[in-house]
C-alpha atoms as a PDB file:
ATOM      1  CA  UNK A   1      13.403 -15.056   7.016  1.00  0.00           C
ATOM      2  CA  UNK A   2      11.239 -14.724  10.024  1.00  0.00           C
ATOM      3  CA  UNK A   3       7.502 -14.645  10.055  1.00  0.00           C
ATOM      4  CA  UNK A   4       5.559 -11.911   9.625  1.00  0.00           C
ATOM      5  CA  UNK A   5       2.503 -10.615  11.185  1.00  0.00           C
ATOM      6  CA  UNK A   6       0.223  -7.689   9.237  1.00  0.00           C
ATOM      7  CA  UNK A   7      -3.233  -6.534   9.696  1.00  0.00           C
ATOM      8  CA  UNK A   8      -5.125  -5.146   6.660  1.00  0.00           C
ATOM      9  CA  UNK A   9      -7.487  -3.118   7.686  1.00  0.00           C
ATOM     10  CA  UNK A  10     -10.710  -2.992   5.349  1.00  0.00           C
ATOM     11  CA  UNK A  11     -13.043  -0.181   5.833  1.00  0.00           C
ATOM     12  CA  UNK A  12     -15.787   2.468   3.984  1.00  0.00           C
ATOM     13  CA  UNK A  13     -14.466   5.978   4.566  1.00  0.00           C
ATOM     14  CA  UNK A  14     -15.990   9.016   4.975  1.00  0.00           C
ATOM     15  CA  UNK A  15     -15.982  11.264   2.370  1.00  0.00           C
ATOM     16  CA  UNK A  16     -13.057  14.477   2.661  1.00  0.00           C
ATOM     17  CA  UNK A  17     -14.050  13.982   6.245  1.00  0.00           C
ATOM     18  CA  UNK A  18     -10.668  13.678   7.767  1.00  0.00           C
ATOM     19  CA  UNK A  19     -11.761  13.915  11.458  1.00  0.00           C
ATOM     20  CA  UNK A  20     -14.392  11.138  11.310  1.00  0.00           C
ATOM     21  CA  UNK A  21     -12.037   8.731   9.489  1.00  0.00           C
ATOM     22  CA  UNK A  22      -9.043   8.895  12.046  1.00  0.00           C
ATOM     23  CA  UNK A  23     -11.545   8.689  14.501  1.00  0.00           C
ATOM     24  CA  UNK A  24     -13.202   5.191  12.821  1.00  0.00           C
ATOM     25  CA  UNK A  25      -9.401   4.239  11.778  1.00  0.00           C
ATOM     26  CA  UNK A  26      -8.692   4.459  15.635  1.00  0.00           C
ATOM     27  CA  UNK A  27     -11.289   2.080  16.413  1.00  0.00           C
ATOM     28  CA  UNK A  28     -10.452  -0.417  13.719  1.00  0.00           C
ATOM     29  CA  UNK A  29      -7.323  -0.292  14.677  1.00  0.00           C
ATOM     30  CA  UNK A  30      -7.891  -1.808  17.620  1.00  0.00           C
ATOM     31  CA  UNK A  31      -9.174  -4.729  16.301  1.00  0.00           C
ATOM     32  CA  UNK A  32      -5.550  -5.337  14.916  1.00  0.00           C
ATOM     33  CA  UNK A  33      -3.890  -8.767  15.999  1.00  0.00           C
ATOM     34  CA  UNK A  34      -1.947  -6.819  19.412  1.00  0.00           C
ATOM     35  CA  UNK A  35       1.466  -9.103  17.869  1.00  0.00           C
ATOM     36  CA  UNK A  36       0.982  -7.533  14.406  1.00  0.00           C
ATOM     37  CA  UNK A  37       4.305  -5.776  12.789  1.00  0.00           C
ATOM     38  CA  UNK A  38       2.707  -3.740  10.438  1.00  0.00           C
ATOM     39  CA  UNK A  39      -0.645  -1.937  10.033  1.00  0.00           C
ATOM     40  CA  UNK A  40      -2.170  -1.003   6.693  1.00  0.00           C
ATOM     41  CA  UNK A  41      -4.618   1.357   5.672  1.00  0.00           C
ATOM     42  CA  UNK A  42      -6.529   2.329   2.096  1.00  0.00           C
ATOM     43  CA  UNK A  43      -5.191   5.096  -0.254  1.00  0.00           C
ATOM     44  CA  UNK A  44      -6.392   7.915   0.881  1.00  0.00           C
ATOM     45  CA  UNK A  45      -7.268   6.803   4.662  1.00  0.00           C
ATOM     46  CA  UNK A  46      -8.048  10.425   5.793  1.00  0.00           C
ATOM     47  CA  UNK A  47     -10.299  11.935   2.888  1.00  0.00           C
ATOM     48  CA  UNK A  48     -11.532   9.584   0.181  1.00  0.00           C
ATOM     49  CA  UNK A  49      -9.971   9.498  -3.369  1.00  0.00           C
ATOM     50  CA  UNK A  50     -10.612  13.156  -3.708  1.00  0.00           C
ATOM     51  CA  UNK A  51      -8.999  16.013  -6.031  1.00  0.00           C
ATOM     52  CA  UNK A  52     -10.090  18.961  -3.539  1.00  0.00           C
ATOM     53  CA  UNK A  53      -6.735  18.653  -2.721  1.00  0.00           C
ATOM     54  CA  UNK A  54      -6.083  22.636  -2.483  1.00  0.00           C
ATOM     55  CA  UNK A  55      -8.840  22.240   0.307  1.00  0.00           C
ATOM     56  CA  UNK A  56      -7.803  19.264   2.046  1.00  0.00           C
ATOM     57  CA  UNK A  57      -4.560  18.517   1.870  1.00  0.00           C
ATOM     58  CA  UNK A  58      -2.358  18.853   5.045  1.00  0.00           C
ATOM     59  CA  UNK A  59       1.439  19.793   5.495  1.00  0.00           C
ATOM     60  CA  UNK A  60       3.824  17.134   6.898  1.00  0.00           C
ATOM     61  CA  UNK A  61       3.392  18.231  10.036  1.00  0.00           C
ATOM     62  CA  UNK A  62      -0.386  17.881  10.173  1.00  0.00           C
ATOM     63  CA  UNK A  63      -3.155  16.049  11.749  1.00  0.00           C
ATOM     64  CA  UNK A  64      -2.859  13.329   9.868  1.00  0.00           C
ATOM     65  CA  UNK A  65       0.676  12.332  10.047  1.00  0.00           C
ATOM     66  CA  UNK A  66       0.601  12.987  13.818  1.00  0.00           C
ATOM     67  CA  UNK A  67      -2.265  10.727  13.751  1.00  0.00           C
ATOM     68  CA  UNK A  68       0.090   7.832  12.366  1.00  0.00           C
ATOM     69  CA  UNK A  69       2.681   8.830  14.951  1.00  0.00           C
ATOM     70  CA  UNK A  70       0.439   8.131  17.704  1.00  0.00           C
ATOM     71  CA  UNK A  71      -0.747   5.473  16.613  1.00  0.00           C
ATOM     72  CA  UNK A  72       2.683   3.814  15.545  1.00  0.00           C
ATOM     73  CA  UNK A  73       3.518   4.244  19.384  1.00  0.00           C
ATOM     74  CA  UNK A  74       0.651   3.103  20.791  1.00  0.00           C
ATOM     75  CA  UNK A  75       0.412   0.263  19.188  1.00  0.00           C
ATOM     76  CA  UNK A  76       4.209  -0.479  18.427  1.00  0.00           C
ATOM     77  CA  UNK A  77       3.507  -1.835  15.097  1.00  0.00           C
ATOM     78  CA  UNK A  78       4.260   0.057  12.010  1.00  0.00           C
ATOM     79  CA  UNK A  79       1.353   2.430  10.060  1.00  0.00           C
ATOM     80  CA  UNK A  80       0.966   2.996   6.477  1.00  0.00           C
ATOM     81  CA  UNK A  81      -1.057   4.239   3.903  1.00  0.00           C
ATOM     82  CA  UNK A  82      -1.436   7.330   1.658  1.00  0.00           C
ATOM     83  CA  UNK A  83      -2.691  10.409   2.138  1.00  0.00           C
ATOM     84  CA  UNK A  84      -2.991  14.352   0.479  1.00  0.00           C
ATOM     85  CA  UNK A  85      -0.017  16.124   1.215  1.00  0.00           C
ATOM     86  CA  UNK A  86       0.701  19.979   0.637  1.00  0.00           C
ATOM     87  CA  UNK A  87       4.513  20.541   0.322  1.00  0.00           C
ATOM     88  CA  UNK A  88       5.209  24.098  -0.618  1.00  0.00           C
ATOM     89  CA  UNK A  89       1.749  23.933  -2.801  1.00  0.00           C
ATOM     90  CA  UNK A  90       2.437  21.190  -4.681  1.00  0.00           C
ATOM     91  CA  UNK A  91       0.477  18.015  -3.704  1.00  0.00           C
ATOM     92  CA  UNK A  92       1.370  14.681  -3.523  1.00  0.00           C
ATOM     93  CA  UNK A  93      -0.409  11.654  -3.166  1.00  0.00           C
ATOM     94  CA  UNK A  94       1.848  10.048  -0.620  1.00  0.00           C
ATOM     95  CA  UNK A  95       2.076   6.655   1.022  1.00  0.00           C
ATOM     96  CA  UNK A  96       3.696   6.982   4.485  1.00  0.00           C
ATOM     97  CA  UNK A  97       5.369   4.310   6.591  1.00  0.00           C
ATOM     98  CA  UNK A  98       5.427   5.452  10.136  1.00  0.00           C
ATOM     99  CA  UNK A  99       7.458   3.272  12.633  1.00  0.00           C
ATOM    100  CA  UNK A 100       6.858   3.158  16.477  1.00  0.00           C
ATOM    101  CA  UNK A 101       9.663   5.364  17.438  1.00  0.00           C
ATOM    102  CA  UNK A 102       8.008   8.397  15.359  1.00  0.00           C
ATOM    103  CA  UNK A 103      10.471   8.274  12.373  1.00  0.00           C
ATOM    104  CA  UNK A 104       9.350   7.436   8.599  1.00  0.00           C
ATOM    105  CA  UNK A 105      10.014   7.277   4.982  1.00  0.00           C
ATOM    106  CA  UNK A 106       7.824   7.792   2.591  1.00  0.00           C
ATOM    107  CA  UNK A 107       6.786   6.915  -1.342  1.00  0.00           C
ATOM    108  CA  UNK A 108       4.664   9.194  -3.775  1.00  0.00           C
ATOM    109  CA  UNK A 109       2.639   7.655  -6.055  1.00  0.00           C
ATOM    110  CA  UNK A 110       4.156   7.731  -9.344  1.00  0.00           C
ATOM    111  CA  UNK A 111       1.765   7.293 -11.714  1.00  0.00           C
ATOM    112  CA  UNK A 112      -1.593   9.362 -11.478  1.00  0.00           C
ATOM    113  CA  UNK A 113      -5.003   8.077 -12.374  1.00  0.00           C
ATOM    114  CA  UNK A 114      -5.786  10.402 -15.493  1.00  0.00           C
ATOM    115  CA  UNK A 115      -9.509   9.423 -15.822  1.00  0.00           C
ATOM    116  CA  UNK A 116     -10.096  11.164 -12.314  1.00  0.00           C
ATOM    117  CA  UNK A 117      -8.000  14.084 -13.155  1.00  0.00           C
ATOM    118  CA  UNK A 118      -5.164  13.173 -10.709  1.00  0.00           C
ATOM    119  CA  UNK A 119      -2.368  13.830 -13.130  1.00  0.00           C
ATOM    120  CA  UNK A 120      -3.927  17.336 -13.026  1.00  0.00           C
ATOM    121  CA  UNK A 121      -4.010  18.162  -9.378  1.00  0.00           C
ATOM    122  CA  UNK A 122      -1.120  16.153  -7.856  1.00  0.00           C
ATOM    123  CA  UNK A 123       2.751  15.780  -8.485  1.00  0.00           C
ATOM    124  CA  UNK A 124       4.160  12.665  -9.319  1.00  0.00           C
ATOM    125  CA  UNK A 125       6.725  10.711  -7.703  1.00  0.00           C
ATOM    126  CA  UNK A 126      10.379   9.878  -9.532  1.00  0.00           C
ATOM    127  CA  UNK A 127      11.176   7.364  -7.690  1.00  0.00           C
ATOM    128  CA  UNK A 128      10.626   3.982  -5.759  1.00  0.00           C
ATOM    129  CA  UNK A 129      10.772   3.380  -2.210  1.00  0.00           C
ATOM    130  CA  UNK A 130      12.176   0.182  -0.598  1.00  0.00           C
ATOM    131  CA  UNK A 131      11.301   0.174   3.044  1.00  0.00           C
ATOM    132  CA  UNK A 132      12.321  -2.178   5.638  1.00  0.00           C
ATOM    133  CA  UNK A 133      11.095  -4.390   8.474  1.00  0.00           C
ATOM    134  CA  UNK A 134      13.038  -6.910   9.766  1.00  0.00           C
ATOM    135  CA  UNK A 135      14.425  -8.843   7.545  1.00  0.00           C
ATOM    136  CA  UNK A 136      11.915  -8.158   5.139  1.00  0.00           C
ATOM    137  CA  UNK A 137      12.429  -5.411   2.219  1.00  0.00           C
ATOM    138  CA  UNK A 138       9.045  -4.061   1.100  1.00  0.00           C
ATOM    139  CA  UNK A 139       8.125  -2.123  -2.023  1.00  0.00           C
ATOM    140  CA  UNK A 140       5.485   0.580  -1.597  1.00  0.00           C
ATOM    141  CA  UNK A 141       3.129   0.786  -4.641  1.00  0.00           C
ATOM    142  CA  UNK A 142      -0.373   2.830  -4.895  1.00  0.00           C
ATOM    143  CA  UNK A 143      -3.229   1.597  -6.939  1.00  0.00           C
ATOM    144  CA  UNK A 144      -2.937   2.428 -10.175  1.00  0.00           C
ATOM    145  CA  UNK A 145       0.863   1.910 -10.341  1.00  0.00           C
ATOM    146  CA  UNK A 146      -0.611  -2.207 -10.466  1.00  0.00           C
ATOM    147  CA  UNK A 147      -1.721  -1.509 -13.941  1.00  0.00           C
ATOM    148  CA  UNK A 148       2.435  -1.025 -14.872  1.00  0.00           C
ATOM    149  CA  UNK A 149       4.778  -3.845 -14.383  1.00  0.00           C
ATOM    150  CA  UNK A 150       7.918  -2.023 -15.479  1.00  0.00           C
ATOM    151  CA  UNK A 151       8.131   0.276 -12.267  1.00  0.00           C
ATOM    152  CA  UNK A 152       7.717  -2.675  -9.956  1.00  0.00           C
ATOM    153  CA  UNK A 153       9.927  -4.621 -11.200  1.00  0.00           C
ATOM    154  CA  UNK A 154      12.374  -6.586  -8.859  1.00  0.00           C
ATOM    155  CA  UNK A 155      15.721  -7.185  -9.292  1.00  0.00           C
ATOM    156  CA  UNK A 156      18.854  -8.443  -8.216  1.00  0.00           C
ATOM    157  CA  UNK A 157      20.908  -6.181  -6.253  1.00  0.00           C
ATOM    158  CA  UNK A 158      24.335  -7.960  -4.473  1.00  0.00           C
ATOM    159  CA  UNK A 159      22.679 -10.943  -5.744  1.00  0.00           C
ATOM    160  CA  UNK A 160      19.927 -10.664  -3.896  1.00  0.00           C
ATOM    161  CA  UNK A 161      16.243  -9.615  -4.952  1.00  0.00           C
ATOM    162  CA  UNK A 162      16.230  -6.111  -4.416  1.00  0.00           C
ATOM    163  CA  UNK A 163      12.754  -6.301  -2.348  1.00  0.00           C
ATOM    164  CA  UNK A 164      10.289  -9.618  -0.701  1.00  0.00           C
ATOM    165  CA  UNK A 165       7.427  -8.315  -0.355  1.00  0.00           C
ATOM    166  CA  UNK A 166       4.996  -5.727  -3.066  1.00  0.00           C
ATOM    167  CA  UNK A 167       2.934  -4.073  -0.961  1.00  0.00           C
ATOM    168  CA  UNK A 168      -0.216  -1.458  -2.752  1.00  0.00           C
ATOM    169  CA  UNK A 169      -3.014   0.731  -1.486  1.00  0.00           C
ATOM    170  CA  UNK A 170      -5.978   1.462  -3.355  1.00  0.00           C
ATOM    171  CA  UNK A 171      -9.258   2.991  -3.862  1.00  0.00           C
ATOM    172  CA  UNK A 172     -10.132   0.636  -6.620  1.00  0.00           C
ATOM    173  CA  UNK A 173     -13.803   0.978  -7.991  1.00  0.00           C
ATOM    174  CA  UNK A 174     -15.756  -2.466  -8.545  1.00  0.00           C
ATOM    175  CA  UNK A 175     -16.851  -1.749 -11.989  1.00  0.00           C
ATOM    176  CA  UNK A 176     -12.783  -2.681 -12.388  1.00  0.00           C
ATOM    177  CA  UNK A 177     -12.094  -5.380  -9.993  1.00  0.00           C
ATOM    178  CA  UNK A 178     -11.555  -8.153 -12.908  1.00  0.00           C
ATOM    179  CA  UNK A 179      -8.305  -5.903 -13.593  1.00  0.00           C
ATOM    180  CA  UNK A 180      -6.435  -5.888  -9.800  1.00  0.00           C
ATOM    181  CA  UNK A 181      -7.855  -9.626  -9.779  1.00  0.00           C
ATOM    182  CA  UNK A 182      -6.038 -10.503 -12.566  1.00  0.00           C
ATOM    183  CA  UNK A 183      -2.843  -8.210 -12.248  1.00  0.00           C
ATOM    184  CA  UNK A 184      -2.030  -8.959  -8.151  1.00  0.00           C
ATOM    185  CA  UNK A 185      -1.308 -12.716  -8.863  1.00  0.00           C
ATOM    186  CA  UNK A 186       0.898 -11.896 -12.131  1.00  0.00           C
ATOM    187  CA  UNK A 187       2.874  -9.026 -10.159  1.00  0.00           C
ATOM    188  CA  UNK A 188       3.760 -12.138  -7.218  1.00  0.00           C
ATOM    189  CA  UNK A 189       4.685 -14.837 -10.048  1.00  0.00           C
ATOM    190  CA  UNK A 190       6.810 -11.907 -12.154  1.00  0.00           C
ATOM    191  CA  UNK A 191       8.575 -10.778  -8.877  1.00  0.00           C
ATOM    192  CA  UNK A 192       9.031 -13.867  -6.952  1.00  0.00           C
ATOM    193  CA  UNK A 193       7.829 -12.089  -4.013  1.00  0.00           C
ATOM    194  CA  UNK A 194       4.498 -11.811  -1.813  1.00  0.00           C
ATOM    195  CA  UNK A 195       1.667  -9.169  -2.570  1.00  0.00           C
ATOM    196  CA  UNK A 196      -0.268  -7.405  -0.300  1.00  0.00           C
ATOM    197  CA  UNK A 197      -3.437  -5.276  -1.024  1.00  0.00           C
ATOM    198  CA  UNK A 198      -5.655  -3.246   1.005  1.00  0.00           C
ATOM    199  CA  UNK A 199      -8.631  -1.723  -0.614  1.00  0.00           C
ATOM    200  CA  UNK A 200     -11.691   0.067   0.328  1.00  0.00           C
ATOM    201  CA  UNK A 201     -15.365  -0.434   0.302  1.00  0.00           C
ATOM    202  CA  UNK A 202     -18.870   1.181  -0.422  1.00  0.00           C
ATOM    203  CA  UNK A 203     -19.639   4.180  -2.477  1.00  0.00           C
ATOM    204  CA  UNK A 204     -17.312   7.379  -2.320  1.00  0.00           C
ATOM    205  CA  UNK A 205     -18.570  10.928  -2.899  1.00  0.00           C
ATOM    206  CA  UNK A 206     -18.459  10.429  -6.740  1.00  0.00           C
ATOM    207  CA  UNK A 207     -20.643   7.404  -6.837  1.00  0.00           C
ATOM    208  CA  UNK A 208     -18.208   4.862  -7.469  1.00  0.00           C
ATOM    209  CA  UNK A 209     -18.769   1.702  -5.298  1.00  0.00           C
ATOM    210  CA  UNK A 210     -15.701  -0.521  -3.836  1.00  0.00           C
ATOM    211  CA  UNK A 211     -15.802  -3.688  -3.004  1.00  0.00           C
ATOM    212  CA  UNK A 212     -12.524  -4.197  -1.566  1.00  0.00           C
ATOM    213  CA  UNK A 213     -11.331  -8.149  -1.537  1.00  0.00           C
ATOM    214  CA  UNK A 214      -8.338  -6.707   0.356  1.00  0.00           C
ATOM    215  CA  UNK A 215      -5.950 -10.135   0.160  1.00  0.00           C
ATOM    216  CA  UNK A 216      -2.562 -11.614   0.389  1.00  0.00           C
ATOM    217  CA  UNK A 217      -0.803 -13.850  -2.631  1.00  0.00           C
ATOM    218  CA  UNK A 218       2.253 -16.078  -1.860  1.00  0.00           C
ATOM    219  CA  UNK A 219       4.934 -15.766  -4.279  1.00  0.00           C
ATOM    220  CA  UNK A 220       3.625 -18.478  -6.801  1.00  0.00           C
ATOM    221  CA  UNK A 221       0.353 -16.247  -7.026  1.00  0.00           C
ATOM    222  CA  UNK A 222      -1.854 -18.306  -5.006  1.00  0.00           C
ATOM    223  CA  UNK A 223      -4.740 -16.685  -2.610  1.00  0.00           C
ATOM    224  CA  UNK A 224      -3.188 -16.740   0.690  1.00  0.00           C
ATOM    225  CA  UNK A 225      -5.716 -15.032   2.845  1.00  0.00           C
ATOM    226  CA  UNK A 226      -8.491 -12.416   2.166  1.00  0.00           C
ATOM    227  CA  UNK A 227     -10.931  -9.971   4.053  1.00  0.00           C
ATOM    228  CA  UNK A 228     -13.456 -10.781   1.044  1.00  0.00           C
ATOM    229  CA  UNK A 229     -16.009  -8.710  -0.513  1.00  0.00           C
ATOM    230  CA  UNK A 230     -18.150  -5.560   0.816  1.00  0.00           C
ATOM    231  CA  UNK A 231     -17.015  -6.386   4.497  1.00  0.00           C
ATOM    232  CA  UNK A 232     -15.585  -4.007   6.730  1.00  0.00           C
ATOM    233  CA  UNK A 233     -12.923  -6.195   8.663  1.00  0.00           C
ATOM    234  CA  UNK A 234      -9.285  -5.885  10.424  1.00  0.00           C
ATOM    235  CA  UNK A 235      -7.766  -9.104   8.016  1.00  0.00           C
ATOM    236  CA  UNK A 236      -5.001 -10.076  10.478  1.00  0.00           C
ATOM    237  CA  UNK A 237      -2.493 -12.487   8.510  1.00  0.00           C
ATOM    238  CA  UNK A 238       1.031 -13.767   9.359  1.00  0.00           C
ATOM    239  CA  UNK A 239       3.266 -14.357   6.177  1.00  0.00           C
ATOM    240  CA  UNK A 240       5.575 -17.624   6.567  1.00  0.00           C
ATOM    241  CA  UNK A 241       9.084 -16.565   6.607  1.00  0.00           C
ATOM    242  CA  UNK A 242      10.573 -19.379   5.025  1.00  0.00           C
ATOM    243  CA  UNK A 243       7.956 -19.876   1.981  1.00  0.00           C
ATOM    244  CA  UNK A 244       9.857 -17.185   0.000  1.00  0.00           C
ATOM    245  CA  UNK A 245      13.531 -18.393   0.485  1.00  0.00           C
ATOM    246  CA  UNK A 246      12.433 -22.068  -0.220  1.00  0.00           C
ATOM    247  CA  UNK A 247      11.146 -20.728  -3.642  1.00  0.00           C
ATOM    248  CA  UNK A 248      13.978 -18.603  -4.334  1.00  0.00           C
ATOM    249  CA  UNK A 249      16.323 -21.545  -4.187  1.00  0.00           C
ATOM    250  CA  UNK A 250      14.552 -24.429  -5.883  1.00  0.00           C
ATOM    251  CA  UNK A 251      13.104 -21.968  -8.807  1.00  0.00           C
ATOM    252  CA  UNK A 252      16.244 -19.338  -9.505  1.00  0.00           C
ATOM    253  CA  UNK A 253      13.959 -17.823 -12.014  1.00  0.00           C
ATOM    254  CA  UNK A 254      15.657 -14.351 -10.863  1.00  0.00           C
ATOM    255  CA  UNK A 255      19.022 -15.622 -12.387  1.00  0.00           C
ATOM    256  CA  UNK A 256      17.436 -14.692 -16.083  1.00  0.00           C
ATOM    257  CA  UNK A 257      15.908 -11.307 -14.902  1.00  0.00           C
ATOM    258  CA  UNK A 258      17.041  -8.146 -16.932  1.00  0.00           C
ATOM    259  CA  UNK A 259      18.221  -5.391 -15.567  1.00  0.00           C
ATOM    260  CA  UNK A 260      17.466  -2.240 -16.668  1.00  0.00           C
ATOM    261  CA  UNK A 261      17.002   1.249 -15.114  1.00  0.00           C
ATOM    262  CA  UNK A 262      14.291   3.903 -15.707  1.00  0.00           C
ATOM    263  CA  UNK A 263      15.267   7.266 -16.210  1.00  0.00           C
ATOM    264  CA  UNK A 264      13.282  10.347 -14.380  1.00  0.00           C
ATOM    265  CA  UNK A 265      10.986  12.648 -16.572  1.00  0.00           C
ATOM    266  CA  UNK A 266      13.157  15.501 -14.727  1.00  0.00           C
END
């Protein structure tokens, strides 16, 4: 595998503001390594972790989404995060991967943080969403889908590991940090594969303080880089390419995985 450079971009954002934070994400942005192959932003980027989605969300081909575009080109790297989508009044929680050339795929988060109501105001996704770069395969996971092991699962496909790299946005409160502490590690060790997470900071408009610690774990769950705690920072980090194969071949711990299949809810 070849290297791979990301930039993880730690930030406060301004609450159901959506002009102010593309405008502040622009300028971060900058700040990204200019060799980077992939930019990431928080869940949420353009309005906070808010359920005024009726209010805020935007259609597919809105401001927001452009935004990415543009910013895809301009920097030739790819963009991605979540943000409130209307489709056809149904919103959707969804974590876009934009490439440079305008085209994108896309993940909705699948399961819906209950204790803020989110089960009640957005749809859930049915299924994963394996993306590509290179010749890595990444998994795209949002927040609360850390807290179940089940739907990120790798396994074999062709007898290869169906993805390299776990990659989850969040708007994580602090009050809960021992949790995604705890759980990123075990998700790398489970899945023989890297973890990347990019989480906010500061208070949002409900109170609830974030204190990011944004980081990256190799694939035997150690710390491999972080942006820390309560700092707004662009955490550029380049992933070793042959860490993960090396692994794979002197531990076949994927041999003995099971294989199963979940079945939609629809």
């Amino acid at each position: 595998m070849t290297n791979l450079s990301i930039s993880l971009i730690q930030t406060p954002l301004h609450w159901e503001n959506s002009e102010k934070n593309l405008k502040m994400l622009a300028s971060r942005i900058k700040n990204a390594d200019k060799k980077t192959d992939l930019i990431i932003l928080p869940e949420m980027f353009s309005t906070g972790f808010t359920m005024n989605a009726q209010e805020l969300a935007e259609p597919m081909s809105g401001k927001a989404v452009s935004w990415m575009k543009e910013q895809a080109s301009n920097t030739g790297a790819v963009i991605a995060g979540s943000l409130l989508i209307d489709e056809n009044e149904k919103y959707f929680n969804r974590f876009m991967w934009v490439r440079p050339d305008g085209s994108y795929e896309y993940y909705d988060k699948r399961h819906l943080f209950r204790m803020a109501n989110e089960h009640k105001t957005m749809s859930m996704g049915f299924s994963t969403k394996i993306v590509q770069i290179r010749d890595w395969k990444i998994n795209l996971q949002v927040c609360y889908d850390l807290r179940f092991p089940v739907w990120s699962r790798n396994s074999l496909k062709n007898d290869q590991p169906m993805y390299d790299l776990l990659l989850y946005v969040a708007n994580w409160p602090a009050v809960r940090r021992k949790a995604y502490k705890s759980l990123l590690p075990a998700r790398a060790i489970e899945n023989q594969a890297w973890v990347v997470w990019v989480n906010r900071i500061e208070k949002d408009g409900n109170g609830y303080d974030h204190s990011g610690d944004s980081a990256v774990y190799d694939p035997e769950g150690n710390l491999f880089a972080t942006a820390g705690t309560n700092i707004a920072t662009v955490l550029n980090v380049t992933l070793t390419g042959d860490l993960l194969p090396n692994l794979r071949k002197k531990f076949k711990v994927s041999l003995d995985w099971d294989n199963f299949n979940i079945l939609p809810d629809n």
